[in-house]
C-alpha atoms as a PDB file:
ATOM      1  CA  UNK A   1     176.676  98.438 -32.501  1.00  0.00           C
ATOM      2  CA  UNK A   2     174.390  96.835 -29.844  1.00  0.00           C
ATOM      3  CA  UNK A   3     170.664  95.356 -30.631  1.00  0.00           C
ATOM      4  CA  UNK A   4     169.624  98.007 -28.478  1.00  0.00           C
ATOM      5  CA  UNK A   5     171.389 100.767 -30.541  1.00  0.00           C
ATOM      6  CA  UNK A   6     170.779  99.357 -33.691  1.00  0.00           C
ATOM      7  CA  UNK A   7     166.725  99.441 -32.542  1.00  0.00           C
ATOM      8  CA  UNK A   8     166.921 102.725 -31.773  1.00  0.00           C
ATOM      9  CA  UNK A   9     168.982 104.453 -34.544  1.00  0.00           C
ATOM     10  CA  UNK A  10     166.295 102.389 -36.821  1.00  0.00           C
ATOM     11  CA  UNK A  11     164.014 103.699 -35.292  1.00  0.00           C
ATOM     12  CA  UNK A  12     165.177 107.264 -35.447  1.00  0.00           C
ATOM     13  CA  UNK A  13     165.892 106.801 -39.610  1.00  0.00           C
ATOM     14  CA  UNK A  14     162.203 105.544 -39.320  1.00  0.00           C
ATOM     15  CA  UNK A  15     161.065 109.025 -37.623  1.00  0.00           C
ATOM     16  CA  UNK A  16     163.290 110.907 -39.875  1.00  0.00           C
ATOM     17  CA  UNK A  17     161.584 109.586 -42.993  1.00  0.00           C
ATOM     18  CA  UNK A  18     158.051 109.939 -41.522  1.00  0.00           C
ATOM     19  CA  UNK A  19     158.578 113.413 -40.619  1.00  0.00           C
ATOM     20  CA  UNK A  20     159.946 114.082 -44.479  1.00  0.00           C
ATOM     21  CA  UNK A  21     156.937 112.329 -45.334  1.00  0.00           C
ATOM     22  CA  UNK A  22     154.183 114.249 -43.548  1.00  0.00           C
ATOM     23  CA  UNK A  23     156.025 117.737 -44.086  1.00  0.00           C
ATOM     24  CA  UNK A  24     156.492 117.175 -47.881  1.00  0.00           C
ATOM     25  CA  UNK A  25     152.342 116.081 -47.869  1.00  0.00           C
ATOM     26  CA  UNK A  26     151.015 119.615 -48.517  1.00  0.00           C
ATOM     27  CA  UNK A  27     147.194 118.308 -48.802  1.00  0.00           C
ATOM     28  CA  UNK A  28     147.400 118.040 -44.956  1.00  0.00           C
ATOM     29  CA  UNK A  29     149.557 120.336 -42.881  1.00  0.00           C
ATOM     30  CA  UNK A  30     147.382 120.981 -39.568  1.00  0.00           C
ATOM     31  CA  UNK A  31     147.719 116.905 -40.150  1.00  0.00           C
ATOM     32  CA  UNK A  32     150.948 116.733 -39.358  1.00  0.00           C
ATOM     33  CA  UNK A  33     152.211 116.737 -35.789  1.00  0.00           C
ATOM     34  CA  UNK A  34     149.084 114.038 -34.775  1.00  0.00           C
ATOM     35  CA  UNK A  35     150.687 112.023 -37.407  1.00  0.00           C
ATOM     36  CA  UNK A  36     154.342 111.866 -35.893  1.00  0.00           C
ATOM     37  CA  UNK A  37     153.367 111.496 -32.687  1.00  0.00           C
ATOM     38  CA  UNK A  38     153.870 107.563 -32.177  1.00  0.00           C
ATOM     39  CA  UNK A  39     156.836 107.988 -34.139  1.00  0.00           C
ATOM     40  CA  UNK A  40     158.479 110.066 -31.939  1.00  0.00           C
ATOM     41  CA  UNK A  41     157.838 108.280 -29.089  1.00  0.00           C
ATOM     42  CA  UNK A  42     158.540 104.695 -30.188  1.00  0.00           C
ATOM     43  CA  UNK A  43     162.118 106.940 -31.208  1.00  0.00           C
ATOM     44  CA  UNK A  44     162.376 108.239 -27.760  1.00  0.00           C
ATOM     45  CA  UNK A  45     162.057 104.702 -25.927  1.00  0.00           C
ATOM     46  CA  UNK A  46     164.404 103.138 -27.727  1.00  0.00           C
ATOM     47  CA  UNK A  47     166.856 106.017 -27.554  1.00  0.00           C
ATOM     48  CA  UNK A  48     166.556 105.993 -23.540  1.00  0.00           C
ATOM     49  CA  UNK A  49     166.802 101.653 -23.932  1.00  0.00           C
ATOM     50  CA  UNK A  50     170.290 102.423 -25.774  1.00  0.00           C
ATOM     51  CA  UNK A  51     171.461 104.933 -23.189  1.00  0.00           C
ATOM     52  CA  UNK A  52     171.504 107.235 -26.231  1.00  0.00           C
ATOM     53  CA  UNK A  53     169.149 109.759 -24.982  1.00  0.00           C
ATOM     54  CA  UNK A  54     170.935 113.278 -25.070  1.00  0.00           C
ATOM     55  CA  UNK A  55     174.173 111.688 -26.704  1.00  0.00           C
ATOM     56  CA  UNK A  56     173.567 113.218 -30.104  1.00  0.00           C
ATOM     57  CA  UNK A  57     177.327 112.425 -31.331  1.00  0.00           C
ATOM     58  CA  UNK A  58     177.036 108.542 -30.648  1.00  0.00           C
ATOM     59  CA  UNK A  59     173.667 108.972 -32.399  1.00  0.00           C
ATOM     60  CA  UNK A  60     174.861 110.660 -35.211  1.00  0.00           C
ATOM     61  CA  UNK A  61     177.849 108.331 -35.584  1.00  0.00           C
ATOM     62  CA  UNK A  62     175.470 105.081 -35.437  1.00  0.00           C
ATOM     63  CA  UNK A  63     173.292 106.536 -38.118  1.00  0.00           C
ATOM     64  CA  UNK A  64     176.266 107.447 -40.157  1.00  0.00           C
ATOM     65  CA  UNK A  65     177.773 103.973 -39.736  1.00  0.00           C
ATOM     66  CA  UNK A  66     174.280 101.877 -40.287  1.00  0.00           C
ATOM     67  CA  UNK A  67     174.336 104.340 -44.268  1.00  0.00           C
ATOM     68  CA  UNK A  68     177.500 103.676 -44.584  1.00  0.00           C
ATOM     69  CA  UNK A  69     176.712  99.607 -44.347  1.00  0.00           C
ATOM     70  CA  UNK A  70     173.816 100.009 -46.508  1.00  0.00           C
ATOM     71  CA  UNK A  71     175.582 101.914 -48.874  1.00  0.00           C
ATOM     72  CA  UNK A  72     173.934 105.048 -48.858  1.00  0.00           C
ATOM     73  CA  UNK A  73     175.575 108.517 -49.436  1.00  0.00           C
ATOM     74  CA  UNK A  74     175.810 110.984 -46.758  1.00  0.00           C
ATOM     75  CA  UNK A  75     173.488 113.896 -47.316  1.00  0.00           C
ATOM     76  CA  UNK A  76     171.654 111.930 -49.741  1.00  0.00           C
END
């Protein structure tokens, strides 16, 4: 895995736990897209930095790989 795709698949585990984040806050749900809005597009740089933009499957495997190294369980 590259620096570049390592950036951006952290990046994208970032925006995947910010988005669990705001959805599972109930107190403010018209909140929530303002919220995830840098998120997404810090995400969105650094997959078009990695060439990964529109290549879901290399995304998906990067993720996969970078749980796998840090030990954590698929679906978990």
């Amino acid at each position: 895995m590259t620096d570049l795709e390592l950036a951006a698949v952290q990046a994208y585990v970032r925006l995947v736990k910010g988005v669990r984040a705001t959805l599972d806050d109930t107190s403010h749900p018209a909140g929530a897209p303002p919220l995830l809005h840098e998120p997404m597009a810090e995400t969105d740089r650094a997959l078009r930095a990695a060439g990964l933009a529109g290549n879901e499957q290399r995304l998906f495997q990067l993720v996969a790989d970078l749980m796998a190294e840090n030990g954590v369980r698929q679906g978990a």
